[in-house]
N, C-alpha and C. Protein backbone atom coordinates (compact mmCIF):
# COMPACT_ATOMS: atom_id res chain seq x y z
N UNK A 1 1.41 21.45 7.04
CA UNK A 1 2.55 20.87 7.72
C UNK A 1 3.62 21.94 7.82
N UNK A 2 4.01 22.11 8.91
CA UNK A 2 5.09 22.94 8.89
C UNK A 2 6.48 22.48 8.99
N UNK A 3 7.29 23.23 8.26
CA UNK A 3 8.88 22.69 8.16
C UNK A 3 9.70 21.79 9.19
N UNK A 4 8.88 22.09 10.38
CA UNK A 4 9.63 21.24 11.75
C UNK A 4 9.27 19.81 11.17
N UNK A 5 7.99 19.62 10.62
CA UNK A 5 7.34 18.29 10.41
C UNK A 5 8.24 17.54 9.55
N UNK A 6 9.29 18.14 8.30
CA UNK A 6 9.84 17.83 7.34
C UNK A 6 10.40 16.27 7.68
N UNK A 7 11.00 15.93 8.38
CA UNK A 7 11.89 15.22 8.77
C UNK A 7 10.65 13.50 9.18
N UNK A 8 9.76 14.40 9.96
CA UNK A 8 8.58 13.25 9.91
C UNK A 8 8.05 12.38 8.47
N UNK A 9 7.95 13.36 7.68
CA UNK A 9 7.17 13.54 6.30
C UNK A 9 8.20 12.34 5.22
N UNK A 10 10.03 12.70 5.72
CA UNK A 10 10.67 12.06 5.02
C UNK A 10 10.81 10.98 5.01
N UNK A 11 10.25 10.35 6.81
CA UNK A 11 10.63 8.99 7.14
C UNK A 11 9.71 8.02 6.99
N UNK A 12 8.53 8.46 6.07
CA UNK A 12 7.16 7.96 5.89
C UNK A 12 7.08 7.02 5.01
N UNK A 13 6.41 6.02 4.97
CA UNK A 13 6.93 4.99 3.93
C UNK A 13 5.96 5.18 2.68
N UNK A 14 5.10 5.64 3.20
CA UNK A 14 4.28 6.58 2.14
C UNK A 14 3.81 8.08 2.19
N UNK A 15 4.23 8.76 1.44
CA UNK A 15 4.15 10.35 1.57
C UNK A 15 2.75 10.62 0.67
N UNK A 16 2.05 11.11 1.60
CA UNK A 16 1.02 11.52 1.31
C UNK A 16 0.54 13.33 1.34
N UNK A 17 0.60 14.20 0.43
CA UNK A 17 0.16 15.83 0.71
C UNK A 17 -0.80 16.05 0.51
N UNK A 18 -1.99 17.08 0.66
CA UNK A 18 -2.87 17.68 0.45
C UNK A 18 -2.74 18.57 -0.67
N UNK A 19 -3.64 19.01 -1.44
CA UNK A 19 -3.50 19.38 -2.53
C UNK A 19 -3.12 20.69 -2.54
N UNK A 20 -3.22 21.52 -1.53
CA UNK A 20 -2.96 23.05 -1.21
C UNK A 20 -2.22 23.32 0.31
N UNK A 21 -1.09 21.78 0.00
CA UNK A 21 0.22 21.86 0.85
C UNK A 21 1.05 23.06 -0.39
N UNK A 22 2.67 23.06 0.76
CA UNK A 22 3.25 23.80 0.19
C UNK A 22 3.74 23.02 -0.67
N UNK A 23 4.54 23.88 -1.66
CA UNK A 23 5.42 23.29 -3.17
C UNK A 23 6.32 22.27 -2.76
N UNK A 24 7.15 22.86 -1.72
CA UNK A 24 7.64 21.93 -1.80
C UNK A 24 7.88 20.43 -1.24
N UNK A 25 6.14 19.96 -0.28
CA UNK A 25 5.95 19.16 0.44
C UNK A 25 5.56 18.60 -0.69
N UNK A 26 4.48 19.02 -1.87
CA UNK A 26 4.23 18.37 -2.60
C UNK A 26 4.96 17.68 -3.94
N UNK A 27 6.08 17.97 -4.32
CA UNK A 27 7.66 17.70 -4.63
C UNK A 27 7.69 16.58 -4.01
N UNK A 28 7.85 15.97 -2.82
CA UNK A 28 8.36 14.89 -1.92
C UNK A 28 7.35 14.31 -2.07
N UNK A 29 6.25 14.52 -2.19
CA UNK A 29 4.75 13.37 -1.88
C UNK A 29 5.03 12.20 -3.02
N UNK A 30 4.05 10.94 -2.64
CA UNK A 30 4.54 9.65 -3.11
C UNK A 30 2.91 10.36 -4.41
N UNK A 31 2.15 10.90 -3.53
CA UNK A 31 0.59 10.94 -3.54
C UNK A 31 0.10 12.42 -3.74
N UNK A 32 -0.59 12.72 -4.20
CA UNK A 32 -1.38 14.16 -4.02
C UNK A 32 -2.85 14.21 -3.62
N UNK A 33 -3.02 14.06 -2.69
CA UNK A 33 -4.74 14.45 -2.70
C UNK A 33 -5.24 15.44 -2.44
N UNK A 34 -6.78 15.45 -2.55
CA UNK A 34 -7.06 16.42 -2.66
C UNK A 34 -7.28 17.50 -1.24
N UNK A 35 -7.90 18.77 -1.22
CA UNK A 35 -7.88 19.39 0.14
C UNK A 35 -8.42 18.68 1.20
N UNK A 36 -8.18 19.43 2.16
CA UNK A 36 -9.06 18.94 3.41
C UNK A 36 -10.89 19.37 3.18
N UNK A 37 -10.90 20.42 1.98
CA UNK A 37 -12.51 20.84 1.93
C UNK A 37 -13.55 19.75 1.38
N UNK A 38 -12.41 19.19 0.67
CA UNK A 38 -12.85 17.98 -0.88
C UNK A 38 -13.06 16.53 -0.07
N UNK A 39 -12.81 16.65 1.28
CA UNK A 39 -12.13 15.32 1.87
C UNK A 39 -11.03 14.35 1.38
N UNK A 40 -9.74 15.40 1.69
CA UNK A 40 -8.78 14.28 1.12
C UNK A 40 -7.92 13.35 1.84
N UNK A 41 -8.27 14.06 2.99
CA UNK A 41 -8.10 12.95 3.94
C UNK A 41 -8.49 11.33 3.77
N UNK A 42 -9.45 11.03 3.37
CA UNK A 42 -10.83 10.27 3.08
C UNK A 42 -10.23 9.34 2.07
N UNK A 43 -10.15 10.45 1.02
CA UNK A 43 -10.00 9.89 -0.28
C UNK A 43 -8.87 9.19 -0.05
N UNK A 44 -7.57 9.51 -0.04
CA UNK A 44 -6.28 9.01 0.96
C UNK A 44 -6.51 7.74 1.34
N UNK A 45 -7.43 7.50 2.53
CA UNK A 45 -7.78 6.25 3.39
C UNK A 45 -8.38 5.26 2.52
N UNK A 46 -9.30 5.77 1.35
CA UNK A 46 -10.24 4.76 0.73
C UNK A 46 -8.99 4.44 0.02
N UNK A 47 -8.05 4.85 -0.87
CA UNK A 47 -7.52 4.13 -1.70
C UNK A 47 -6.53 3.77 -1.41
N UNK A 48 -5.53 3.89 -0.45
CA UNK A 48 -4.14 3.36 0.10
C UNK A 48 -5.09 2.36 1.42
N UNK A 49 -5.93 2.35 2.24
CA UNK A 49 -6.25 1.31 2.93
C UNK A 49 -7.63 0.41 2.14
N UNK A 50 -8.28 0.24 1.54
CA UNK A 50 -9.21 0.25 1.16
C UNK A 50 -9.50 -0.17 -0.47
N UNK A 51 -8.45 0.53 -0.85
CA UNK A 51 -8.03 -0.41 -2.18
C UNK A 51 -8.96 0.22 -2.59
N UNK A 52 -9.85 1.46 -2.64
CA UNK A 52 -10.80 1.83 -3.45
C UNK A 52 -10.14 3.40 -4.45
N UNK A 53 -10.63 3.26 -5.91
CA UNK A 53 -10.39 4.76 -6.38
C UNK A 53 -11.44 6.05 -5.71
């Protein structure tokens, strides 16, 4: 995410980062998951929509 995005990121009702976002996106996150390599996208969806760990 780049810094322009910041403002998007803040108005989110849930903040969600990737695990090898920058420091300080991940500071603001509600959430940490994991990379995009690990599928954290995924993981993200299963447990905030999905109710799954």
């Amino acid at each position: 995410m780049d810094g322009n995005d910041i403002s998007m990121f803040e108005s989110a009702g849930l903040r969600i980062a990737m695990e090898n976002a920058e420091e300080y996106l991940k500071k603001k996150a509600d959430y940490i998951t994991t990379s995009n390599n690990e599928s954290g996208v995924a993981k993200a969806i299963k447990k905030f929509v999905f109710n799954e760990e």
